[in-house]
N, C-alpha and C. Protein backbone atom coordinates (compact mmCIF):
# COMPACT_ATOMS: atom_id res chain seq x y z
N UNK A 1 91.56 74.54 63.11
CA UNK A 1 91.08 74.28 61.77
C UNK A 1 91.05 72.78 61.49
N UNK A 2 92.20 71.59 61.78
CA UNK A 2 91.82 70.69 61.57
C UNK A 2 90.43 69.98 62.04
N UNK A 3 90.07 70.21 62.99
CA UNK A 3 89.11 69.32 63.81
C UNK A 3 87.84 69.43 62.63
N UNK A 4 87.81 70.27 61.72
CA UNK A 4 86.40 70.51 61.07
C UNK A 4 86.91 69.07 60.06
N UNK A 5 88.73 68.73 59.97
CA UNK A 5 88.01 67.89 58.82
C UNK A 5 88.51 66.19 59.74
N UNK A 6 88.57 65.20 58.88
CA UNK A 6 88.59 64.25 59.77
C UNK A 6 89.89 63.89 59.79
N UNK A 7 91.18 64.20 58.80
CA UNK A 7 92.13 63.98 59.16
C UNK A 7 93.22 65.47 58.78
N UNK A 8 94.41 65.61 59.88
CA UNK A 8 95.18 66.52 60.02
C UNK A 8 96.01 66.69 58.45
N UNK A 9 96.49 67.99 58.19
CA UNK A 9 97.07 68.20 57.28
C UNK A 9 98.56 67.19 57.05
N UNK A 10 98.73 66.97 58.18
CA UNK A 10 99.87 66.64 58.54
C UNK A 10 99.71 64.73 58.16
N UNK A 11 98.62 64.63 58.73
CA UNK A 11 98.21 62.91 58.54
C UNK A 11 98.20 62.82 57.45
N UNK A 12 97.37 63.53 56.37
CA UNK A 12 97.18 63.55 55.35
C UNK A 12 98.82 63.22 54.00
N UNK A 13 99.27 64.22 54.91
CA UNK A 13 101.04 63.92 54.11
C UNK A 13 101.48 62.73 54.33
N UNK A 14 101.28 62.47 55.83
CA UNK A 14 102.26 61.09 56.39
C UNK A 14 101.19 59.74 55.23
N UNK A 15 99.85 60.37 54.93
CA UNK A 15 99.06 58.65 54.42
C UNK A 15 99.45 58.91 52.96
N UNK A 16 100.04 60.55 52.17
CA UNK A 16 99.82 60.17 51.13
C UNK A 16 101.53 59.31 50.83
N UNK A 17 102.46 59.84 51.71
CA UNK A 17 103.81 59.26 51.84
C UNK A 17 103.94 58.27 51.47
N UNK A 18 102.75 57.17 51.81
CA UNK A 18 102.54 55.79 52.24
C UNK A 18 101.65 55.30 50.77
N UNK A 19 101.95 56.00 50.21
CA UNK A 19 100.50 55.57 48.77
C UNK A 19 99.82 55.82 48.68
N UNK A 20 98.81 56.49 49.48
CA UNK A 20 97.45 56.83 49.36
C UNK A 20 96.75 58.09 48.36
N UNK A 21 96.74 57.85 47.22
CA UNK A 21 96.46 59.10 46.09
C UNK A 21 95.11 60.17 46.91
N UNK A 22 93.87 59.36 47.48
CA UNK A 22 93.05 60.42 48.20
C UNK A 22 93.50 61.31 48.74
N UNK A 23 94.95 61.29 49.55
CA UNK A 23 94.92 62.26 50.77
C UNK A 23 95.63 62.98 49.42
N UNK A 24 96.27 62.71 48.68
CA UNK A 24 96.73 63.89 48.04
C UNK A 24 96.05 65.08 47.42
N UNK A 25 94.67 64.45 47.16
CA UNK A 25 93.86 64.90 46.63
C UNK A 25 93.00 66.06 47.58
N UNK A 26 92.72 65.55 48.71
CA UNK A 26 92.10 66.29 50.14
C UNK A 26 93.16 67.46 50.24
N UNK A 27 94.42 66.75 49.89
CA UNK A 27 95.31 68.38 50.31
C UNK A 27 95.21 69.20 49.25
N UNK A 28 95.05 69.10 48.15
CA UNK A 28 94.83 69.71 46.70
C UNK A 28 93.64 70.81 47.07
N UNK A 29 92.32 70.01 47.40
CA UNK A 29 91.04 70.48 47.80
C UNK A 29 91.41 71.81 49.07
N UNK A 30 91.98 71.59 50.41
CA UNK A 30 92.44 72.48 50.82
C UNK A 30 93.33 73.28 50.33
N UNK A 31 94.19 73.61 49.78
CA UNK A 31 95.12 74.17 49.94
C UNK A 31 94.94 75.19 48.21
N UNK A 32 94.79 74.45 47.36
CA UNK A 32 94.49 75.27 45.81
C UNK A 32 93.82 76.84 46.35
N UNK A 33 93.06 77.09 46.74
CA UNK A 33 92.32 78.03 46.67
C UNK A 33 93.42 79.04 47.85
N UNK A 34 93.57 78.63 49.21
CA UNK A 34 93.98 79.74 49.28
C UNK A 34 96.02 80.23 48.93
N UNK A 35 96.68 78.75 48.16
CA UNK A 35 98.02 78.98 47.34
C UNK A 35 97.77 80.02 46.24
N UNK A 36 96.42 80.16 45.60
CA UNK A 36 96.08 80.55 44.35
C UNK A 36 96.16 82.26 44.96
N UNK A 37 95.46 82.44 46.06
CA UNK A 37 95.27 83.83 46.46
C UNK A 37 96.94 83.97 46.80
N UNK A 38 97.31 83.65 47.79
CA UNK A 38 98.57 83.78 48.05
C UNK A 38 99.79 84.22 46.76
N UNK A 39 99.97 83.26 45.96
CA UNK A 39 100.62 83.17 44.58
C UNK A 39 100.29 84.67 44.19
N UNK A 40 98.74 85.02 43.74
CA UNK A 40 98.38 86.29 43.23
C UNK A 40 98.99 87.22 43.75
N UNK A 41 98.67 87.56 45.34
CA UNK A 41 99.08 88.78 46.05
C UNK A 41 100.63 89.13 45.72
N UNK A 42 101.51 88.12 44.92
CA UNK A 42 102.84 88.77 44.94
C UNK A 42 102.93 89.11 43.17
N UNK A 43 102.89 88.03 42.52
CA UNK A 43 102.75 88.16 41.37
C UNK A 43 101.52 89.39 40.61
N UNK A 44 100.27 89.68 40.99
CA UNK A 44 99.39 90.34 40.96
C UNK A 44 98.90 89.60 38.98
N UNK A 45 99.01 88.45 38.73
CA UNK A 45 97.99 88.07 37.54
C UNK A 45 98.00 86.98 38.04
N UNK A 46 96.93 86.74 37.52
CA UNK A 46 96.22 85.01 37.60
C UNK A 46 96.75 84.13 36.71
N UNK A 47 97.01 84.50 35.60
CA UNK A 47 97.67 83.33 34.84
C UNK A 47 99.03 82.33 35.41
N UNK A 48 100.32 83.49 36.09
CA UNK A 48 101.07 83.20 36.46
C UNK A 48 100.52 82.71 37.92
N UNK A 49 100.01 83.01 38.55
CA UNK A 49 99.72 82.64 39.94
C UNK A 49 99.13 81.39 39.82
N UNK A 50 98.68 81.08 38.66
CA UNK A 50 97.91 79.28 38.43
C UNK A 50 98.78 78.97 38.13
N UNK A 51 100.22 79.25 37.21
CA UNK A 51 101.45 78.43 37.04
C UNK A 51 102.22 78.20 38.25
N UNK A 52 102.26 78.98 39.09
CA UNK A 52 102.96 79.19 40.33
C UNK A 52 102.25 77.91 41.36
N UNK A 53 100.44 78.17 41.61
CA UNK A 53 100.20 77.05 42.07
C UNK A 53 100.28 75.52 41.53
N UNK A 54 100.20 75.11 39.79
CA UNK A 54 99.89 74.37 39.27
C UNK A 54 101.53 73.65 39.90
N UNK A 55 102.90 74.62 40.06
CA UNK A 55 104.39 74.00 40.14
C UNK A 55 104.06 73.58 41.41
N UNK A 56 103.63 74.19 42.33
CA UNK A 56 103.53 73.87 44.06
C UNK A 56 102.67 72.44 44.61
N UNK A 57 101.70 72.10 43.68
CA UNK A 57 101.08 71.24 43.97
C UNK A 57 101.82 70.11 43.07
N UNK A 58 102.69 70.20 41.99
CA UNK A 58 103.71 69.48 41.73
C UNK A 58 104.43 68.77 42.63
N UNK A 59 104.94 70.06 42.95
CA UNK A 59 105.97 69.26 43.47
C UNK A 59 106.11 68.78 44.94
N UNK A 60 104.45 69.10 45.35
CA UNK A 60 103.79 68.09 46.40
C UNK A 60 103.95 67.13 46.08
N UNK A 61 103.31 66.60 45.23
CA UNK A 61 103.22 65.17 44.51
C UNK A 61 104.63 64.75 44.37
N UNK A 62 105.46 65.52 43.73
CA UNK A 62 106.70 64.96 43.39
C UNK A 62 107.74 64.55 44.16
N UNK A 63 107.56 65.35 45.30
CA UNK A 63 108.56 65.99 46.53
C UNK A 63 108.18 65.39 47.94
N UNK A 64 107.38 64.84 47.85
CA UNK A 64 106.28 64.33 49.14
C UNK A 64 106.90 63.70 49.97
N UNK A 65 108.31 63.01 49.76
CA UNK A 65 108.73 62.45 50.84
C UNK A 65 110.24 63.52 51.42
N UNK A 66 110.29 64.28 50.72
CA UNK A 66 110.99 65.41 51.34
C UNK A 66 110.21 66.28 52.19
N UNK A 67 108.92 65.90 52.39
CA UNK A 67 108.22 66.46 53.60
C UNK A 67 108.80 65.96 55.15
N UNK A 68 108.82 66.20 56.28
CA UNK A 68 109.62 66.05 57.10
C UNK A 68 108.11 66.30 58.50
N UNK A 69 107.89 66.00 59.47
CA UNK A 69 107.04 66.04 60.34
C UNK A 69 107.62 66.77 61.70
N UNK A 70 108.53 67.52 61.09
CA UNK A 70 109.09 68.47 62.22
C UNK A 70 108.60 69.79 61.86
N UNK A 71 108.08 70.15 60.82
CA UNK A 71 107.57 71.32 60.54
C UNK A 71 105.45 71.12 60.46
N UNK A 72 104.87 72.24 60.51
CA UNK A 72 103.45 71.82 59.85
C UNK A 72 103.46 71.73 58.20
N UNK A 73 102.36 71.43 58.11
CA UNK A 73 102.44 71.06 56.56
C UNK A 73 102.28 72.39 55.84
N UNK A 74 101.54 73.32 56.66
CA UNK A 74 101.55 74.95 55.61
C UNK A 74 102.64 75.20 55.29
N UNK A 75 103.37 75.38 56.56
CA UNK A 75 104.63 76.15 56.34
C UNK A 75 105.83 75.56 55.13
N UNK A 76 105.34 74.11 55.28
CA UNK A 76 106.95 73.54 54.13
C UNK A 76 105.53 73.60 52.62
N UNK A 77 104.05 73.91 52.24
CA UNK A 77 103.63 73.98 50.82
C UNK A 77 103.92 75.65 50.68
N UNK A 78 103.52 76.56 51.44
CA UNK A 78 103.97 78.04 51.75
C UNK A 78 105.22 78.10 51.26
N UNK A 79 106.08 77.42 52.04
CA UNK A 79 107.36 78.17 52.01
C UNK A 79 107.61 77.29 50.11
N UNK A 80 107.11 76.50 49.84
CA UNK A 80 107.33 76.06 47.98
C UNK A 80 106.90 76.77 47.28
N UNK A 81 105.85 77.33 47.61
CA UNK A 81 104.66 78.36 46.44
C UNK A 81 105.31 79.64 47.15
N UNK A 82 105.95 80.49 47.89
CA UNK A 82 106.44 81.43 48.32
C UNK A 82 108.21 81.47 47.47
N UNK A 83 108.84 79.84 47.63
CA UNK A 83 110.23 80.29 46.48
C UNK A 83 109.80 80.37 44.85
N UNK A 84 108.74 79.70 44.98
CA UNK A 84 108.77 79.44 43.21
C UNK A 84 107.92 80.97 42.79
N UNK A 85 107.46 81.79 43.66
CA UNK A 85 106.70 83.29 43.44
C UNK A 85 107.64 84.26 43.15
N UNK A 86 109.19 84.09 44.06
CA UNK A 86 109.86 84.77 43.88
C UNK A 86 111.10 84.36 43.31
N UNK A 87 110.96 83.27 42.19
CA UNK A 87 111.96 83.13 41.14
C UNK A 87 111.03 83.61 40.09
N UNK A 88 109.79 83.87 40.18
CA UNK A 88 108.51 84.07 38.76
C UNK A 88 109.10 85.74 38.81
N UNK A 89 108.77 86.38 39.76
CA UNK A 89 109.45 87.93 40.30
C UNK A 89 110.76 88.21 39.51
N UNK A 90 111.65 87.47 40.06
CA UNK A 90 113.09 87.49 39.39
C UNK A 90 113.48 87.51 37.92
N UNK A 91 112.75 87.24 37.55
CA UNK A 91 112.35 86.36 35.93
C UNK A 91 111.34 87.62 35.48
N UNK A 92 110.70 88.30 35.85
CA UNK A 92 110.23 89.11 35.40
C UNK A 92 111.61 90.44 35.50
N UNK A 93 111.97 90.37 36.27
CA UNK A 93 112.90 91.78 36.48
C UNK A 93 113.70 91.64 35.16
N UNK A 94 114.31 90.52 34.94
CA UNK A 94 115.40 90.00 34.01
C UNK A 94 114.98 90.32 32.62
N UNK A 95 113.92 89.96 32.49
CA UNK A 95 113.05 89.99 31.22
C UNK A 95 111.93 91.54 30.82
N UNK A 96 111.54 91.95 31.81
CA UNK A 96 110.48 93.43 31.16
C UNK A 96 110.63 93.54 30.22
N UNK A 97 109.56 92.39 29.61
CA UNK A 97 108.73 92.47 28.72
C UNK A 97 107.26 92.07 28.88
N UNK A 98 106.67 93.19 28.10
CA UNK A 98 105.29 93.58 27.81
C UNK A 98 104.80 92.22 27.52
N UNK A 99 103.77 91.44 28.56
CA UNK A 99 103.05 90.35 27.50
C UNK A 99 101.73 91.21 26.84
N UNK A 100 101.35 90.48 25.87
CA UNK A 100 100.40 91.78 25.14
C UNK A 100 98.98 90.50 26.05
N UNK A 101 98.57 89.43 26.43
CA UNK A 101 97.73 88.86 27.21
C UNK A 101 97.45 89.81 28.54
N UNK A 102 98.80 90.75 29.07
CA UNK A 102 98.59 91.56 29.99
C UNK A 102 97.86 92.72 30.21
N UNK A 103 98.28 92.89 28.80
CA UNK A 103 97.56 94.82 28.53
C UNK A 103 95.87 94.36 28.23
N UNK A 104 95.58 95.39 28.44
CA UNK A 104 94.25 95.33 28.69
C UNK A 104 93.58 94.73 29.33
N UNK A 105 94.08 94.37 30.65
CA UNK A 105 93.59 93.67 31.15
C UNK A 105 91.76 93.84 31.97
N UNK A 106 92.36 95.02 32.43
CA UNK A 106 90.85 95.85 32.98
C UNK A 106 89.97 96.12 31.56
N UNK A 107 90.45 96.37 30.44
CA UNK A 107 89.28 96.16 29.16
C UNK A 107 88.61 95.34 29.09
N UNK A 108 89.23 93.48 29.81
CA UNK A 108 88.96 92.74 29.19
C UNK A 108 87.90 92.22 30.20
N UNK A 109 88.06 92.52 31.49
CA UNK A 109 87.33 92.17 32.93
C UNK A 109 86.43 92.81 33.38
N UNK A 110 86.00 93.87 32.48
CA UNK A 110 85.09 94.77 33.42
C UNK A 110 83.52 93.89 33.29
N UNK A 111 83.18 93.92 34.39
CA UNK A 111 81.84 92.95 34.89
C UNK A 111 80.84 94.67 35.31
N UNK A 112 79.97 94.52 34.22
CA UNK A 112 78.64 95.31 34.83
C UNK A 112 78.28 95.27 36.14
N UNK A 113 78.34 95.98 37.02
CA UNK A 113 77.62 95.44 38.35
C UNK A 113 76.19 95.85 38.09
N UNK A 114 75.73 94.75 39.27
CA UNK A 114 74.55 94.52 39.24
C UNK A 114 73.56 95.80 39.43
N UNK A 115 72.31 95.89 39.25
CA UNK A 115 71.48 97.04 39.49
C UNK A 115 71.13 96.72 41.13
N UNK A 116 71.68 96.34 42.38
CA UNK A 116 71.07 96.29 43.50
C UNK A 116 70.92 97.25 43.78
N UNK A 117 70.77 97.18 45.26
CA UNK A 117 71.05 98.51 46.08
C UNK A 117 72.69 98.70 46.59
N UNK A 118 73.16 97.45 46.60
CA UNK A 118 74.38 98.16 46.99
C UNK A 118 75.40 97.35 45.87
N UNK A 119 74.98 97.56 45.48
CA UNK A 119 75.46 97.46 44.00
C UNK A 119 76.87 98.71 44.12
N UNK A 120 76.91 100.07 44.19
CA UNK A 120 77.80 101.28 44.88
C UNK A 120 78.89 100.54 46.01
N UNK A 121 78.68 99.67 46.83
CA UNK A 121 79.04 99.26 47.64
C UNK A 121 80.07 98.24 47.61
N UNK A 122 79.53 97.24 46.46
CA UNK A 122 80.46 96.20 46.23
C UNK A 122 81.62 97.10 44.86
N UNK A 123 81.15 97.67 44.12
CA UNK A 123 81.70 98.74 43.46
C UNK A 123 83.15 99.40 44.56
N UNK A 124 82.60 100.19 45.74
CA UNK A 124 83.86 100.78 46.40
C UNK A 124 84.68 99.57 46.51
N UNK A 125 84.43 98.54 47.37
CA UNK A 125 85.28 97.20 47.82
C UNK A 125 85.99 97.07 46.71
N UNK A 126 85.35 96.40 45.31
CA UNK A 126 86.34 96.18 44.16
C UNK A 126 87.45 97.14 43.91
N UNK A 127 87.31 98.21 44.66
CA UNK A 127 88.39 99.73 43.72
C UNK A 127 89.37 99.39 45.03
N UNK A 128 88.41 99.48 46.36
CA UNK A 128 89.31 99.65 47.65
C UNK A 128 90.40 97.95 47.44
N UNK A 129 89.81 96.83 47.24
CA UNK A 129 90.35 95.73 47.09
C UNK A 129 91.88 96.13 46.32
N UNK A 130 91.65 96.91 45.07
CA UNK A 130 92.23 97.01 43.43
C UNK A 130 93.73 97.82 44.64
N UNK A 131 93.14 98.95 45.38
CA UNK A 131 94.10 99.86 45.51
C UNK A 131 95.56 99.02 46.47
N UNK A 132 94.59 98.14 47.22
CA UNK A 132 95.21 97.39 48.32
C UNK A 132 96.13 96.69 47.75
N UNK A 133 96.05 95.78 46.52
CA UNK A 133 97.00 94.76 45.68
C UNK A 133 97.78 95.76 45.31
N UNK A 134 97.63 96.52 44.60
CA UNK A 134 98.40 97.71 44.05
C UNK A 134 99.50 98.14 45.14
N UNK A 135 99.44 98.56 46.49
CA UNK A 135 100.27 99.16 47.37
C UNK A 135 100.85 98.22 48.09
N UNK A 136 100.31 96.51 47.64
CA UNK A 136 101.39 95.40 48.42
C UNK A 136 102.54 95.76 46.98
N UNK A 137 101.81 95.88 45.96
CA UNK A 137 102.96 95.31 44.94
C UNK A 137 104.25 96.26 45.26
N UNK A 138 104.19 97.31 45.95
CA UNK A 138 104.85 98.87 45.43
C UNK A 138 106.39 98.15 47.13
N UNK A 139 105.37 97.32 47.74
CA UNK A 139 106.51 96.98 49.06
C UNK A 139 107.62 96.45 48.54
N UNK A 140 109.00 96.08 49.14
CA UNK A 140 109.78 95.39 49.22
C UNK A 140 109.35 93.78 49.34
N UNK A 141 110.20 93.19 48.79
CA UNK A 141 109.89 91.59 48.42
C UNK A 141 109.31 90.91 49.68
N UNK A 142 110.62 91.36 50.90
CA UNK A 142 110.58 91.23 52.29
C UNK A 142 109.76 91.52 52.96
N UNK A 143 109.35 92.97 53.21
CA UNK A 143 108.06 93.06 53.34
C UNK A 143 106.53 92.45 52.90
N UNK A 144 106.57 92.40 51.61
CA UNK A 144 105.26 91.84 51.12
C UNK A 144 105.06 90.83 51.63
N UNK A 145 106.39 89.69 51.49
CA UNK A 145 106.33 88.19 51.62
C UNK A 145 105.21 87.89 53.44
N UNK A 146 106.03 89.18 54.53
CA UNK A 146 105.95 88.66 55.36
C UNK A 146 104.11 89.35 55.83
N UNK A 147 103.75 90.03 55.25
CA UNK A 147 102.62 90.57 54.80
C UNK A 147 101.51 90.16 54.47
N UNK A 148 101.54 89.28 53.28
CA UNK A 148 100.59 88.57 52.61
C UNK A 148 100.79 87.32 53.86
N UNK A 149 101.55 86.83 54.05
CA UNK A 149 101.42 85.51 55.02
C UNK A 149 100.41 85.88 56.03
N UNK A 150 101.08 87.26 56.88
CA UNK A 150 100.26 87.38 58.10
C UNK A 150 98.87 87.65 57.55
N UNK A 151 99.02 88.93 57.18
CA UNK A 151 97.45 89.46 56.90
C UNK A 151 96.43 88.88 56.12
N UNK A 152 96.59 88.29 55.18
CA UNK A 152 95.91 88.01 53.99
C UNK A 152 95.98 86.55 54.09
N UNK A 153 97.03 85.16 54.24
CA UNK A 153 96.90 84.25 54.90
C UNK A 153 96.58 83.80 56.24
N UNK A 154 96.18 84.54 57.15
CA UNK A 154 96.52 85.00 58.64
C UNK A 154 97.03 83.70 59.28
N UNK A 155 98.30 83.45 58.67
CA UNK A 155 99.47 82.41 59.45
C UNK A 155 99.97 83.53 61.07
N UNK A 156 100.60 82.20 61.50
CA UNK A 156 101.06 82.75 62.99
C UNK A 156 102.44 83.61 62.58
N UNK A 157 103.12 84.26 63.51
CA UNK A 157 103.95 84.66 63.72
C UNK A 157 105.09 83.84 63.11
N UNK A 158 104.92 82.71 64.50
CA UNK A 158 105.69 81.16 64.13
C UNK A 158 106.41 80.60 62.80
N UNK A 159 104.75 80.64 62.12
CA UNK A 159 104.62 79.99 60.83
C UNK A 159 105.30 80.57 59.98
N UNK A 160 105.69 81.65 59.98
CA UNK A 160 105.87 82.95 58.85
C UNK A 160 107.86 82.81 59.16
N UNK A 161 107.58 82.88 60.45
CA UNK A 161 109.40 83.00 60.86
C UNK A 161 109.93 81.55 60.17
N UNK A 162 109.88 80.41 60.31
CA UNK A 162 109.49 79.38 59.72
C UNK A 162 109.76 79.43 57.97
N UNK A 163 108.75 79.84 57.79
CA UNK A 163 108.45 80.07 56.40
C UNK A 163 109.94 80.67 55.86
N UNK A 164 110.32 82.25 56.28
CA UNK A 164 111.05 83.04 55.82
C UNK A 164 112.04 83.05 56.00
N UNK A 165 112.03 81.74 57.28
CA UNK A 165 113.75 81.48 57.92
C UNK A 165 114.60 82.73 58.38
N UNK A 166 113.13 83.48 59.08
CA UNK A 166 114.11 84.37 59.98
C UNK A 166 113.61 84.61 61.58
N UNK A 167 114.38 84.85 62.47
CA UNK A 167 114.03 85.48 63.81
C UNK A 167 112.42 85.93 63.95
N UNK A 168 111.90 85.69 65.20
CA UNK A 168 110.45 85.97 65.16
C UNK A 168 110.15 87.41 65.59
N UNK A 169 111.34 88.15 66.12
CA UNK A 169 111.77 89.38 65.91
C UNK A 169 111.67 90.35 64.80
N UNK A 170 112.29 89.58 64.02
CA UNK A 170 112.28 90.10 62.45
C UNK A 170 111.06 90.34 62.04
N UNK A 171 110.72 89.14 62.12
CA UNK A 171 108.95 88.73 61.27
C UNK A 171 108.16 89.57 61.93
N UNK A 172 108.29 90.16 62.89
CA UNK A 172 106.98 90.89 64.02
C UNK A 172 107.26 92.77 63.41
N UNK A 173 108.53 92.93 63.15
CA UNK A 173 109.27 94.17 62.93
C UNK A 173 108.91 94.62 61.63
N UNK A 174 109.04 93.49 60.44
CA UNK A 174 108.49 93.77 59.28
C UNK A 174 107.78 93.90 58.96
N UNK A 175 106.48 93.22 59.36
CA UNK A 175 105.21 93.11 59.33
C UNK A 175 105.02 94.81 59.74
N UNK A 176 105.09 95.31 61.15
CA UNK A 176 105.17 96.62 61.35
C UNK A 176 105.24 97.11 60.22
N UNK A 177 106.84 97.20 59.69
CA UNK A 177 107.27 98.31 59.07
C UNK A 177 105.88 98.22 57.71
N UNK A 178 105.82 96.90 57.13
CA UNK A 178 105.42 96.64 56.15
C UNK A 178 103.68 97.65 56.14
N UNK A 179 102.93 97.02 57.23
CA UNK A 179 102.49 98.20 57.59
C UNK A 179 101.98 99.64 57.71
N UNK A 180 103.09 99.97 58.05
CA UNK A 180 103.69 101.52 57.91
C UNK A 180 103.16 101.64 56.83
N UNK A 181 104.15 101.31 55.91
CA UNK A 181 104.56 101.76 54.18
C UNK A 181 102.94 101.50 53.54
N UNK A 182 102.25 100.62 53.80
CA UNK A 182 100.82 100.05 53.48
C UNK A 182 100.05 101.14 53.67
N UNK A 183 99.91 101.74 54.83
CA UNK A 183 99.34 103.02 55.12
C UNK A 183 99.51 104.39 54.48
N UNK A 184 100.46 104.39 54.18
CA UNK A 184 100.91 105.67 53.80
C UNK A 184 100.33 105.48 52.25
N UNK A 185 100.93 104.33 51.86
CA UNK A 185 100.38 104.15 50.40
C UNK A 185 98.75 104.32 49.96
N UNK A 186 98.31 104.05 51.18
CA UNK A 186 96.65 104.07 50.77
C UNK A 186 96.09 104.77 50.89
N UNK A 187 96.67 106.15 52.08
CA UNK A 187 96.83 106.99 52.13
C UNK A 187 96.12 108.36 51.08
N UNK A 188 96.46 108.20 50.16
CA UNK A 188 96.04 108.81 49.13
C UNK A 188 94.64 108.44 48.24
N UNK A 189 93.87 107.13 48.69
CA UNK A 189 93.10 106.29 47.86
C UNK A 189 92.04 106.67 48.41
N UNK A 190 91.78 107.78 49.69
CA UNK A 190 90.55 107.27 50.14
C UNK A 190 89.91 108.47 49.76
C-alpha cells in the first residue's frame, strides 16, 4: 500500500515529529475514513464513532512523539481509536440511557432507492450489510475487536496481535471462534 503514495506512513510520523503540519494532514487524509468505519463497527452510530475518530486524530496530533518506530503506524493509531471505542462501550454499559437523537434512527435515514434495475439488489446488500453490524454487535468485546481488525480492516494477523497485545495464537483462535458465532448469527437472516 505505501508505494501508491510517495511517502510511508511511518515517514510521514517521523516528518510530522519534526514539524511538518502537511504530513499530519496526509495521515488525517488516509486514515479518517477507514478509523471512521472501524470506530462504527464497534460502537454501531456515527455520531459517537466521529467523536471516537475526532479523539484519535487528537491525540495524533497531541501524542505524536509518543509514537515509537518499532511498531507500524496502523497498529499504534488502531490500537488509540480501538482503547478510546472501548472506554465509549464502557460508558455506555454504566449509563443505559436512551439518547432520544438515537431512536428513530431508521425513521430518520430511510433513502428511497432508486428506480434502477437493481435497485432490489442494492436494497438486499443494505439489509444483508444492516444484519452483519447487528451480529458483530451481539459478539464479545474480544471477539469483535479481533474481527473488525481482520475482516473488515483486513490488518495482518501480526498487526492485530500487536494491536490487542496478545499471542498470534490467540488472535488466529478468536477470529475462528468469532467466526463461528458470526455464522450462526446470520444464520437466521437469509
Amino acid at each position: 500500500m505505501a508505494n501508491q503514495y510517495q511517502f510511508t506512513d511511518e515517514e510521514l510520523i517521523a516528518r510530522f515529529q519534526k514539524g511538518d503540519e502537511q504530513a499530519y494532514v496526509e495521515l488525517v487524509n488516509r486514515y479518517r475514513d477507514r478509523l471512521m468505519n472501524f470506530a462504527y463497527r464497534f460502537v454501531n452510530d456515527d455520531e459517537q464513532a466521529e467523536d471516537i475518530v475526532q479523539d484519535t486524530l487528537l491525540k495524533l496530533y497531541t501524542h505524536r512523539h509518543y509514537y515509537r518506530n518499532i511498531a507500524k503506524f496502523s497498529t499504534w493509531i488502531y490500537t488509540i481509536a480501538g482503547n478510546l471505542a472501548k472506554t465509549e462501550l464502557r460508558k455506555r454499559k454504566r449509563h443505559k440511557v436512551t439518547n432520544l437523537s438515537q431512536m428513530g434512527r431508521e425513521e430518520r435515514e430511510y433513502e428511497l432507492p432508486s428506480v434502477e434495475a437493481e435497485s432490489g439488489q442494492i436494497v438486499h446488500e443494505q439489509y444483508a450489510e444492516k444484519q452483519i453490524q447487528q451480529a458483530i454487535q451481539t459478539l464479545p468485546l474480544h471477539f469483535r475487536t479481533v474481527i473488525i481488525l481482520r475482516d473488515i480492516q483486513e490488518l495482518s494477523y501480526e498487526e492485530i496481535s500487536n494491536i490487542v497485545d496478545v499471542p498470534l495464537g490467540t488472535v488466529k483462535s478468536r477470529i475462528n471462534r468469532a467466526r463461528l458465532q458470526l455464522q450462526k448469527a446470520l444464520k437466521d437472516f437469509r
